[in-house]
Protein backbone atom coordinates (compact mmCIF):
# COMPACT_ATOMS: atom_id res chain seq x y z
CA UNK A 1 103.68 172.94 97.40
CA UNK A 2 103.88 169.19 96.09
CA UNK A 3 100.36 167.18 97.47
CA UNK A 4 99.35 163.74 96.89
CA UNK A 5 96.10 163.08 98.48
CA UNK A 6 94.93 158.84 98.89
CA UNK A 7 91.39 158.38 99.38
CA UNK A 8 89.20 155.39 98.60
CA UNK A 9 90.42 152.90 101.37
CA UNK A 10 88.55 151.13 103.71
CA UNK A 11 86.90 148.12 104.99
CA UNK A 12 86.27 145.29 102.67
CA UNK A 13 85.28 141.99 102.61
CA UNK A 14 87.25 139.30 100.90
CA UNK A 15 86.83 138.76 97.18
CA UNK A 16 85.83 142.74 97.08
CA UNK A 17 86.68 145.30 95.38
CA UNK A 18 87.77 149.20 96.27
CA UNK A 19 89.32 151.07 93.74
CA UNK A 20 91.79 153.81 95.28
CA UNK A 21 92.60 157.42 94.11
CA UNK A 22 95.61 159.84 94.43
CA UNK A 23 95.36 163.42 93.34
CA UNK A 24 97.82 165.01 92.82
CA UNK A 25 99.02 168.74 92.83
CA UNK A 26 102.16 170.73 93.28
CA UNK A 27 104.65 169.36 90.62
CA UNK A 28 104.26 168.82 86.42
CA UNK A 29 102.31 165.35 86.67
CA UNK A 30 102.44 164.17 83.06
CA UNK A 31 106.08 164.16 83.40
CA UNK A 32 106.19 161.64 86.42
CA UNK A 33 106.19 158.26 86.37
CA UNK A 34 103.46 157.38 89.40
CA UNK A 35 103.70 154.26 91.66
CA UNK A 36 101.04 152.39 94.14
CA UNK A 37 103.16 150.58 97.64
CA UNK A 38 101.66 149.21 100.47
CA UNK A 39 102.93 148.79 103.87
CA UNK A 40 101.35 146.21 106.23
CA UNK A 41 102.23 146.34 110.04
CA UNK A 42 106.01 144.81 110.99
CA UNK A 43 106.73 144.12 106.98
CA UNK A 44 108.92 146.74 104.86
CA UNK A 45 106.73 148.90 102.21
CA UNK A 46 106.52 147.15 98.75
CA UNK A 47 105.82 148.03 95.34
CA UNK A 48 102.51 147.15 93.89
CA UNK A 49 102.12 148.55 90.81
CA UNK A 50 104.09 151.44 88.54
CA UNK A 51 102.66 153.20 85.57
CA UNK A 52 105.05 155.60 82.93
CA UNK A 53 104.40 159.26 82.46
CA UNK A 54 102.41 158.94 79.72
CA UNK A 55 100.65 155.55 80.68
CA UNK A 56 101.96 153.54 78.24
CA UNK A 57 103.42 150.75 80.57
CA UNK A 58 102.39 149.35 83.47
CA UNK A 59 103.88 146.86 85.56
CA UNK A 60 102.28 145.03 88.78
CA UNK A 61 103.79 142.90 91.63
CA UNK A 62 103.14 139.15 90.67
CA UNK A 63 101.11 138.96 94.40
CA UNK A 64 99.06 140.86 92.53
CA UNK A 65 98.96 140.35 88.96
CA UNK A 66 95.80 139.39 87.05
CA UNK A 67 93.63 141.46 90.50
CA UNK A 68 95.05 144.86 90.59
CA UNK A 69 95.24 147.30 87.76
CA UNK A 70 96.71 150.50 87.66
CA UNK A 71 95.78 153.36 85.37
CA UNK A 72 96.44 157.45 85.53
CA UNK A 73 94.02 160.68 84.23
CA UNK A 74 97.44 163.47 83.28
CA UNK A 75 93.93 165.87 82.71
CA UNK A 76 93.18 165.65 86.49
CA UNK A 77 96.60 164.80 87.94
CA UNK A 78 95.51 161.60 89.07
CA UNK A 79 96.35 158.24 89.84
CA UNK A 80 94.09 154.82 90.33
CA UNK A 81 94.37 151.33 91.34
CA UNK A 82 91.71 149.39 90.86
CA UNK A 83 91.90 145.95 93.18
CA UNK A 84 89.68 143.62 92.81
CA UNK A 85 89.35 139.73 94.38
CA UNK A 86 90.79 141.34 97.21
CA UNK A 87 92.31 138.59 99.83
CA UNK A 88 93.02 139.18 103.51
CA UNK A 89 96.94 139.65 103.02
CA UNK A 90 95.84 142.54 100.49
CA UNK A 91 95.39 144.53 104.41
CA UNK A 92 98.14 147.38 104.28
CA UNK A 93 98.52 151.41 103.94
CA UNK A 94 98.47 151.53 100.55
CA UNK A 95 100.54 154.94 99.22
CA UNK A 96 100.88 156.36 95.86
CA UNK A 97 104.42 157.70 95.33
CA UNK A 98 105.46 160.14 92.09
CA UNK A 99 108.83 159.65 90.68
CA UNK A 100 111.40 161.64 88.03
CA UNK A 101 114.98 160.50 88.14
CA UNK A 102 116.17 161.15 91.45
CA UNK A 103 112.78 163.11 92.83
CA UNK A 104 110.51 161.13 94.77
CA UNK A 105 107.23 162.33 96.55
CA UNK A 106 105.18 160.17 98.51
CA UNK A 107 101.62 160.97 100.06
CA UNK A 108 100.22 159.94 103.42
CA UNK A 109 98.90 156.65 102.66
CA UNK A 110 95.04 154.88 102.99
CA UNK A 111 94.22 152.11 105.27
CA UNK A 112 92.94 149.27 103.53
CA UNK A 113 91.73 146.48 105.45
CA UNK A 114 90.03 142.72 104.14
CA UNK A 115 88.63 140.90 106.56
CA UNK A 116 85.14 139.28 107.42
C-alpha cells in the first residue's frame, strides 16, 4: 500500500521558518523523482520545488527561489523542504507528490499558514 505522510506544517510568523517532511512507504523510493505543491484556497495547486531520484537536481518555483530548498534521505524514504523567510502568500496545503513516468502518488497535504 503506497503512503506519503506530510507533517511539519503549521502556524508561523512572517520571516519564519518550518521545515516540512514526507515519509514515504509503499513503492521503491530511490527510483522516484519526489515533488513539493501547494494549494492555497480558490487558486489551482502549483509546483514548488522537484528533486531527481537520486538528488542530483533540484529545481524550485522562482516565487520561491533563493527561500525554499528541497532535499531527500533514499535511506529513510523521505522527502524535505526547508522554507525559510516565509511571507504571508507562502499560506497553502503544501503536498509532496512521488513521480515515475506516468505513476503519480500524492499524499494528503499540511496546512501551512504565515500570518501575525
Amino acid at each position: 500500500q503506497v503512503q506519503l505522510v506530510e507533517s511539519g506544517g503549521g502556524l508561523v510568523q512572517p520571516g519564519g521558518s518550518l521545515r516540512l517532511s514526507c515519509a514515504a512507504s509503499g513503492f521503491a523510493f530511490s527510483s522516484y523523482a519526489m515533488s513539493w505543491y501547494r494549494q492555497a484556497p480558490g487558486t489551482e495547486r502549483e509546483l514548488v520545488a522537484i528533486i531527481t531520484s537520486a538528488g542530483a537536481s533540484t529545481t524550485a518555483a522562482d516565487s520561491v527561489k533563493g527561500r525554499f530548498t528541497i532535499s531527500r534521505d533514499n535511506a529513510k524514504n523521505s522527502v524535505y523542504l526547508q522554507m525559510n523567510s516565509l511571507k504571508p502568500e507562502d499560506t497553502a496545503v503544501y503536498y509532496c507528490k512521488a513521480g515515475r513516468g506516468p505513476r503519480n502518488y500524492w499524499g494528503q497535504g499540511t496546512q501551512v499558514t504565515v500570518s501575525s
